[in-house]
Protein backbone atom coordinates (compact mmCIF):
# COMPACT_ATOMS: atom_id res chain seq x y z
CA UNK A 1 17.99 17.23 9.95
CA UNK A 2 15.89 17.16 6.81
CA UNK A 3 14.33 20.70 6.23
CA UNK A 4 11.32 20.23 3.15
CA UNK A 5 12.29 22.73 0.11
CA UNK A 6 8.99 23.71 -0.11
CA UNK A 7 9.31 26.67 -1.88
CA UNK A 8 11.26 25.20 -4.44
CA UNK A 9 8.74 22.28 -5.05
CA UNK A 10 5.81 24.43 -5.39
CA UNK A 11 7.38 27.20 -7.78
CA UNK A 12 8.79 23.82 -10.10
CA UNK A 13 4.80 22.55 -9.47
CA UNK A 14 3.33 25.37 -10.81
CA UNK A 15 5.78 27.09 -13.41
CA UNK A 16 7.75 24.18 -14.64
CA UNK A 17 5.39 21.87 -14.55
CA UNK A 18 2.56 23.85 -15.24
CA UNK A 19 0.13 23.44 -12.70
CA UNK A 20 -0.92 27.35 -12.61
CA UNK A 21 -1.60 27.49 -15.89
CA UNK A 22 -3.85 24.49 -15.43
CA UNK A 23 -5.79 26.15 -13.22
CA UNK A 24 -6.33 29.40 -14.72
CA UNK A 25 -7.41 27.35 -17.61
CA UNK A 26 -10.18 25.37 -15.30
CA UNK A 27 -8.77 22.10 -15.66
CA UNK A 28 -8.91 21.53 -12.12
CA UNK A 29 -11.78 21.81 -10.75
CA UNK A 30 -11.62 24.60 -7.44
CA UNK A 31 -8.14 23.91 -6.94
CA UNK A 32 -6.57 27.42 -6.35
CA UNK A 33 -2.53 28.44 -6.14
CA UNK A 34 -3.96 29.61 -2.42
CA UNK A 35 -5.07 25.54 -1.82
CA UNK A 36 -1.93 24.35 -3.28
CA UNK A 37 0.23 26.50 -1.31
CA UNK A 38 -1.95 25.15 1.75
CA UNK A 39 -1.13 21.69 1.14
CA UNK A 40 2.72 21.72 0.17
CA UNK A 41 3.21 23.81 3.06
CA UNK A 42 1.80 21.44 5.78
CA UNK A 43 3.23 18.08 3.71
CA UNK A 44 6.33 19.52 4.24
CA UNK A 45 5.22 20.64 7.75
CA UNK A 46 4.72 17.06 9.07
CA UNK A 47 8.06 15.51 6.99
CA UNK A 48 10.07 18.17 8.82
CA UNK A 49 8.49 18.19 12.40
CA UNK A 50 6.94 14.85 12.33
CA UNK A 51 8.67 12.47 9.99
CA UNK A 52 12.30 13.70 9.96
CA UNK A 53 12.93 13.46 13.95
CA UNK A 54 12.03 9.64 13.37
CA UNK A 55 14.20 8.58 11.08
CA UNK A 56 17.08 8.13 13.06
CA UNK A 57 15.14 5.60 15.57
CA UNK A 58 13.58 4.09 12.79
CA UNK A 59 17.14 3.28 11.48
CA UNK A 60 18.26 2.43 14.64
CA UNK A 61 15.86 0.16 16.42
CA UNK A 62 14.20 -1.48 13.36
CA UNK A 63 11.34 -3.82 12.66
CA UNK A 64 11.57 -6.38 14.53
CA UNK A 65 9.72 -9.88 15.94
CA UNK A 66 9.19 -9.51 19.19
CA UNK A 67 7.15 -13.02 20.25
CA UNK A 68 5.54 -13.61 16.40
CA UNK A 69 4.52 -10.21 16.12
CA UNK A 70 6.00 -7.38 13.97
CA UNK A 71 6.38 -4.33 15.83
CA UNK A 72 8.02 -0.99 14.72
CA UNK A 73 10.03 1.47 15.52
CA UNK A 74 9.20 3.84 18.77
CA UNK A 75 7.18 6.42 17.77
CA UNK A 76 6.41 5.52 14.69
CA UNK A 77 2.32 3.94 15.37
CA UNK A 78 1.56 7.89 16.61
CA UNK A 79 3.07 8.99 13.83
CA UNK A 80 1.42 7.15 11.02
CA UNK A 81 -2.15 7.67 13.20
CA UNK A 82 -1.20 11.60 12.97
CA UNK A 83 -0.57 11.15 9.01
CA UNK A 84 -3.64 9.36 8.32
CA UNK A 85 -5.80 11.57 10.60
CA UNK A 86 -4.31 14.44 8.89
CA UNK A 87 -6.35 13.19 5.73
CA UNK A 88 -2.94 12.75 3.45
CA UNK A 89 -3.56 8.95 1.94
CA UNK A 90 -7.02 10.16 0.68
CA UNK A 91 -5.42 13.09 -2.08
CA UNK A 92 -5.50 11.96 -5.02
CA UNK A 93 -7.75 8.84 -4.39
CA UNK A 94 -11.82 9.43 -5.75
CA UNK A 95 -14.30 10.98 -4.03
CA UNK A 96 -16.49 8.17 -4.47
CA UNK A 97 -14.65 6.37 -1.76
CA UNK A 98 -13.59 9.18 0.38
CA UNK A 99 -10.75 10.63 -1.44
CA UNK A 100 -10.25 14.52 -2.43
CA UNK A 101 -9.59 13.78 -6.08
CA UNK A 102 -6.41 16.39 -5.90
CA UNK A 103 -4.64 16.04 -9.19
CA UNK A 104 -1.43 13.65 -8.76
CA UNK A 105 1.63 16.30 -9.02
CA UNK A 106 0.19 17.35 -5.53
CA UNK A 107 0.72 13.84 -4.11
CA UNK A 108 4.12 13.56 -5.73
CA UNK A 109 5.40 16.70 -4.32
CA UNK A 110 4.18 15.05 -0.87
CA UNK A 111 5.18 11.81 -0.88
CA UNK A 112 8.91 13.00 -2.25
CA UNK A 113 8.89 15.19 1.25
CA UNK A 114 7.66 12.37 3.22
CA UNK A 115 10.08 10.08 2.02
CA UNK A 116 12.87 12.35 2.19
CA UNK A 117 11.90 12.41 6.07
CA UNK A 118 12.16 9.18 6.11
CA UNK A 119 12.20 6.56 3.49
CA UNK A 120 11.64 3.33 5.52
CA UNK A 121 8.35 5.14 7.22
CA UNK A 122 7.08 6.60 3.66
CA UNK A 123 7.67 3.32 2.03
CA UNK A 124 3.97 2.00 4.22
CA UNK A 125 1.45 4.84 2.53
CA UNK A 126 3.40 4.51 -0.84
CA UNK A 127 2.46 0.81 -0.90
CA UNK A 128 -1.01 1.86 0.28
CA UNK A 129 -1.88 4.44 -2.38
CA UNK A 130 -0.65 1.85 -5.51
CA UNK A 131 -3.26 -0.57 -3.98
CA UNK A 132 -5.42 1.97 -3.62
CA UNK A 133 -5.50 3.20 -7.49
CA UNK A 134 -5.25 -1.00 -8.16
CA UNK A 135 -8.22 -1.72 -6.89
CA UNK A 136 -9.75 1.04 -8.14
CA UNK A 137 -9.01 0.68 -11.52
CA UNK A 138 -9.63 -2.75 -11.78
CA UNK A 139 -11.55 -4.38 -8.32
CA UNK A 140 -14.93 -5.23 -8.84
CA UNK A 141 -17.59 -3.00 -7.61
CA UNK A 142 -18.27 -4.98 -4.43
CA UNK A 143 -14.78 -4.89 -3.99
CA UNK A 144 -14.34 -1.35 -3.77
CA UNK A 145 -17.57 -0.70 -1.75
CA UNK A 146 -16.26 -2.86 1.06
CA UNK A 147 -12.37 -2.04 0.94
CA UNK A 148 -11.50 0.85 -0.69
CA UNK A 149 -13.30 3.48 2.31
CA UNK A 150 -11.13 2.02 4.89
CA UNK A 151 -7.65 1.86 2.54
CA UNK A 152 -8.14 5.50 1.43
CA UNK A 153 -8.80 6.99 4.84
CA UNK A 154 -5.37 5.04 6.00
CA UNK A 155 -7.48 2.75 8.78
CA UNK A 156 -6.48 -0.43 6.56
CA UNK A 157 -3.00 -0.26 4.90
CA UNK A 158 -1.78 -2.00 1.49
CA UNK A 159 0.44 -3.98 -0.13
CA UNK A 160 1.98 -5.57 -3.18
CA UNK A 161 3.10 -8.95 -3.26
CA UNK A 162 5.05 -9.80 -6.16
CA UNK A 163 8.45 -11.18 -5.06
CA UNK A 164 9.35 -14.65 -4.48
CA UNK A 165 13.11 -16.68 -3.66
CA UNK A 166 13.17 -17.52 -7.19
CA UNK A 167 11.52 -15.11 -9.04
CA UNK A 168 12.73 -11.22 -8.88
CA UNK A 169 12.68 -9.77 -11.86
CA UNK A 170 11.26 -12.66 -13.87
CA UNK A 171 8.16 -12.97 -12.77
CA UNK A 172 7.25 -16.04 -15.61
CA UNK A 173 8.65 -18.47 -13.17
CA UNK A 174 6.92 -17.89 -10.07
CA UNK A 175 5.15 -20.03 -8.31
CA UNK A 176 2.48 -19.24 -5.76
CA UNK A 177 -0.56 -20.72 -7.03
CA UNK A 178 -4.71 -19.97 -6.82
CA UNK A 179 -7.53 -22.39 -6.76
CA UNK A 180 -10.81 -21.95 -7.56
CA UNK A 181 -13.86 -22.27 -5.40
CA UNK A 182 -17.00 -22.99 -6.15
CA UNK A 183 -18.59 -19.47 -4.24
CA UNK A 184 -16.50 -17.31 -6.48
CA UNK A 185 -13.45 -17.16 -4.44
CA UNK A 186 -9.83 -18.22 -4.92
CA UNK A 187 -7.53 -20.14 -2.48
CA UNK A 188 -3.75 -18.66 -2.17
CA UNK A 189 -0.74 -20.76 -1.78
CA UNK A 190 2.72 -19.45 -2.09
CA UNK A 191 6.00 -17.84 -0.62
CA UNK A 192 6.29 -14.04 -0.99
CA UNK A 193 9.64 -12.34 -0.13
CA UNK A 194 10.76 -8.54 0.44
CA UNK A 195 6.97 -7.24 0.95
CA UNK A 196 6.95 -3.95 1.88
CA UNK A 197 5.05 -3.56 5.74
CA UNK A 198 3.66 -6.86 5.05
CA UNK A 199 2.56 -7.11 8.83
CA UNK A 200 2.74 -4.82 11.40
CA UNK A 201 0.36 -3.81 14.53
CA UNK A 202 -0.63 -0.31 13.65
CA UNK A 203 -3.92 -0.38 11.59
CA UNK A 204 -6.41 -3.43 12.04
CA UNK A 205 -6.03 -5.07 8.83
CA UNK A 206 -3.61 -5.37 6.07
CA UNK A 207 -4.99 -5.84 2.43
CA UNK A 208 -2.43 -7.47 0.41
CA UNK A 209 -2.52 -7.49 -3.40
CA UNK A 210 -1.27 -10.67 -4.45
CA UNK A 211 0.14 -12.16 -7.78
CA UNK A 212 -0.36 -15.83 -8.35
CA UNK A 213 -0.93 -18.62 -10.94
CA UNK A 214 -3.88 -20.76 -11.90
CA UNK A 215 -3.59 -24.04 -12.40
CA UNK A 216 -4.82 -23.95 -16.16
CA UNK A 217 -2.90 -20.56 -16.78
CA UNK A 218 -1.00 -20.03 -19.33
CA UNK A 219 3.04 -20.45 -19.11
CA UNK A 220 5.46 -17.47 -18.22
CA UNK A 221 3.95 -13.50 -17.66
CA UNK A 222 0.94 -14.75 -19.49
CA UNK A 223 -0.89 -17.01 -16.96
CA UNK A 224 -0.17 -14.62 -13.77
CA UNK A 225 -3.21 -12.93 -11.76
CA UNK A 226 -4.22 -10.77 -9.28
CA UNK A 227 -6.00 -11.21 -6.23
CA UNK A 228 -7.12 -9.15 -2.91
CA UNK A 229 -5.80 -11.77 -0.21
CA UNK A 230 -6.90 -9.21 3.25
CA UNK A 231 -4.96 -10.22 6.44
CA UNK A 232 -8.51 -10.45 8.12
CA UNK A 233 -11.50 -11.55 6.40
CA UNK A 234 -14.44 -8.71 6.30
CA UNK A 235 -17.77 -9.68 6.95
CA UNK A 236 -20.80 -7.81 4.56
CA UNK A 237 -21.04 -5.12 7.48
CA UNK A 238 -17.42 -3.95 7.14
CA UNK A 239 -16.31 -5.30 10.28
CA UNK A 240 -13.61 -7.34 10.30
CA UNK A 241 -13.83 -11.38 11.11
CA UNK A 242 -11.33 -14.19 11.03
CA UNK A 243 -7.77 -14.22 10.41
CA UNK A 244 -7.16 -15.09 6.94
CA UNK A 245 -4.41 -17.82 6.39
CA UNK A 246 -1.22 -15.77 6.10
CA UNK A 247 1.62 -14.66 8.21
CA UNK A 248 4.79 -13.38 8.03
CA UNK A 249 7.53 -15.67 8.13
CA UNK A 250 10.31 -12.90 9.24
CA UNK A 251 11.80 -9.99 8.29
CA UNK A 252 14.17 -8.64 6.05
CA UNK A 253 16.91 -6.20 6.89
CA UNK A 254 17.84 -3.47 4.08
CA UNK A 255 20.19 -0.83 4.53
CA UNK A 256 18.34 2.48 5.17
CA UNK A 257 14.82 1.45 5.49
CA UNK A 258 15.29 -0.77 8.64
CA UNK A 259 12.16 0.88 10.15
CA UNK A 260 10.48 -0.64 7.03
CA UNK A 261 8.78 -4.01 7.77
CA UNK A 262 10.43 -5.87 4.85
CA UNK A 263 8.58 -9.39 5.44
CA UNK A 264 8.87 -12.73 4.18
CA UNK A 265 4.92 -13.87 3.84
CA UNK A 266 3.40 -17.18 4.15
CA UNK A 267 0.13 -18.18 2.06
CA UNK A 268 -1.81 -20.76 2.89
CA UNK A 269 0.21 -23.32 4.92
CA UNK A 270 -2.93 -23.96 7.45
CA UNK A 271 -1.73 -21.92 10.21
CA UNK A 272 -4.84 -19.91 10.72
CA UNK A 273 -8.63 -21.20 9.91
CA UNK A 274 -10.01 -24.73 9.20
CA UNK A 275 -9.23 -25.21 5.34
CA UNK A 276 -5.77 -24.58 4.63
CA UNK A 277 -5.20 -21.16 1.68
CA UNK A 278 -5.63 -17.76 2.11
CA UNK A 279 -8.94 -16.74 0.56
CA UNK A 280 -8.56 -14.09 -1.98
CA UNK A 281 -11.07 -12.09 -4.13
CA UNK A 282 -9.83 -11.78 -7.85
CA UNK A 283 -9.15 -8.18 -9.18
CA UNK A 284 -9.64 -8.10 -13.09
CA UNK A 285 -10.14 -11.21 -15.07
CA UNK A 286 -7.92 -14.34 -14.86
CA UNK A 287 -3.89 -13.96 -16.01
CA UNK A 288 -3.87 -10.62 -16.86
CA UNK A 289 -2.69 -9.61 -12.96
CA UNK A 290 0.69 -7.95 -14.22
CA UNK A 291 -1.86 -5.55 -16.10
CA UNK A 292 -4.00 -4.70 -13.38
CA UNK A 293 -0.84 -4.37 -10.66
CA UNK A 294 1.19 -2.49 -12.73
C-alpha cells in the first residue's frame, strides 16, 4: 500500500527547490521549516492512513447511478468530510476568503501525496482548488463574497466544464451556448462530457465553471466565455435555494479513477425550474473565458 515519501518531498521542497532559503530571506511571511515540516508530515499522514486504504474500493465499486443519483464509493463521503475538516482545500487559497495563503509548493507537495493515495478521490479537491484560484482571479467581487467562503473551506466543491462530444481539444467548435438576460445574468445551454465529480451527494452544492458561446461571439477560441453555472442557486443570505437547471446525464468509466464521478452534464434542457437554462453568473468579460479558466 502507498507509503508518502515524505522525507524526500520536503528535503527536494526546501533544498532543491529552495523553499528554506526563501524563508530565511522573509519572503514568506511566518512560514517556518518547523510549520512546513508540520504540514508535509500530516498530508502525507492522511494519503497513507486515510486515502490509500480507499483506493482499492474506490476502483472496485465505482461511481455509480443508483435511481438518478450519483453516489460514490464506500467510504469515501467520511473521507472527503475528514479532508475538508482537516482545513487542506483552504492552503494556498487567500485569507480574504478563509484560506491560509501558504505559498503553492506546499500544496503541490500535498496534492502529489493525495493523489498518489488515490487518484480518482484526489481528482474532486484538484478540480475544486482551480475553481477556486478562477474565481478568484477573475469573479466579480459579489461573486467571491457569496461563493468563494464555502468553495475554500471544501463545504461546496468545483468544477470545470470544458469538454463536449465534438470538441476535445479544439475547443473553437464547441457549442454550448449563453443568453443574455436582462438582470445581468446569462442562460446556459449545452452538452458537457468527461466532467470531473460533476455530481455527487457529498457536499450541498456543486459550483461548476462553465465555458460557453454567445450568440454575437466571435468565431473559433475567440468568442468562448466563462460563467459560474452553481448546481443550486444561492440566495443573498448564502443559503442555498432552487435547483439550477442541470443534471448529469451519466457517467463515464476510465481506467483507474473509477471512484471518480466522470459525468456527462446536461444544461438547460428544462428539467428543473420554470424557464428552461441554467442560470449562470459571468466570470471576466465576454469571450475571453479560455483566459480566465486557464
Amino acid at each position: 500500500m502507498y507509503k508518502a515519501p515524505v522525507e524526500e518531498i520536503a528535503f527536494t521542497l526546501k533544498h532543491v527547490a529552495g523553499l528554506t532559503k526563501a524563508i530565511e530571506d522573509g519572503k514568506l511571511g511566518e512560514l517556518s521549516d518547523d510549520l512546513v515540516d508540520a504540514i508535509l508530515s500530516e498530508a502525507g499522514r492522511f494519503a497513507s492512513d486515510e486515502v490509500a486504504p480507499l483506493a482499492e474500493i474506490g476502483d472496485r465499486q465505482g461511481a455509480r447511478m443508483v435511481d438518478g443519483k450519483v453516489v460514490v464509493p464506500d467510504g469515501w463521503d467520511n473521507l472527503y468530510r475528514a479532508w475538508a475538516e482537516g482545513g487542506w482545500n483552504s492552503l494556498t487559497a487567500s485569507e480574504d476568503f478563509g484560506g491560509q495563503g501558504l505559498p503553492h509548493m506546499l500544496n503541490v507537495a500535498a496534492l502529489e501525496m493525495w493523489n498518489s493515495g488515490s487518484m480518482g478521490f484526489a481528482l474532486g479537491p484538484t478540480l475544486t482548488m482551480g475553481a477556486v484560484d478562477a474565481v478568484t482571479a477573475h469573479g466579480s467581487e459579489d461573486l467571491k463574497a457569496k461563493y468563494l467562503p464555502k468553495m475554500v473551506s471544501g463545504e461546496w466543491t468545483g468544477t470545470m466544464n470544458l469538454t463536449e462530444p465534438h470538441a476535445g481539444s479544439d475547443l473553437g467548435v464547441m457549442k454550448s451556448r449563453a443568453e443574455r438576460r436582462d438582470d445581468g445574468t446569462y442562460r446556459i445551454f449545452g452538452q458537457k462530457i468527461y466532467i470531473t465529480w460533476g455530481e455527487h451527494e457529498i457536499t450541498e452544492n456543486i459550483i461548476h465553471l462553465v465555458l460557453a458561446r454567445l450568440p454575437d461571439a466571435p468565431a473559433g477560441t475567440r468568442g468562448i466565455s466563462l460563467f459560474l453555472v452553481p448546481k443550486y442557486l444561492v440566495n443573498d443570505d448564502g443559503s442555498i435555494g432552487a435547483r439550477n437547471d442541470l443534471h448529469c446525464h451519466s457517467l463515464e468509466h476510465k481506467v483507474g479513477i473509477h471512484g471518480s464521478p466522470t459525468c456527462t452534464m446536461i444544461y438547460g434542457d428544462g428539467k428543473y425550474g420554470d424557464e428552461a437554462g441554467a442560470i449562470g453568473y459571468l466570470i471576466g468579460e465576454e469571450n475571453k473565458g479560455l483566459a480566465c479558466m486557464f
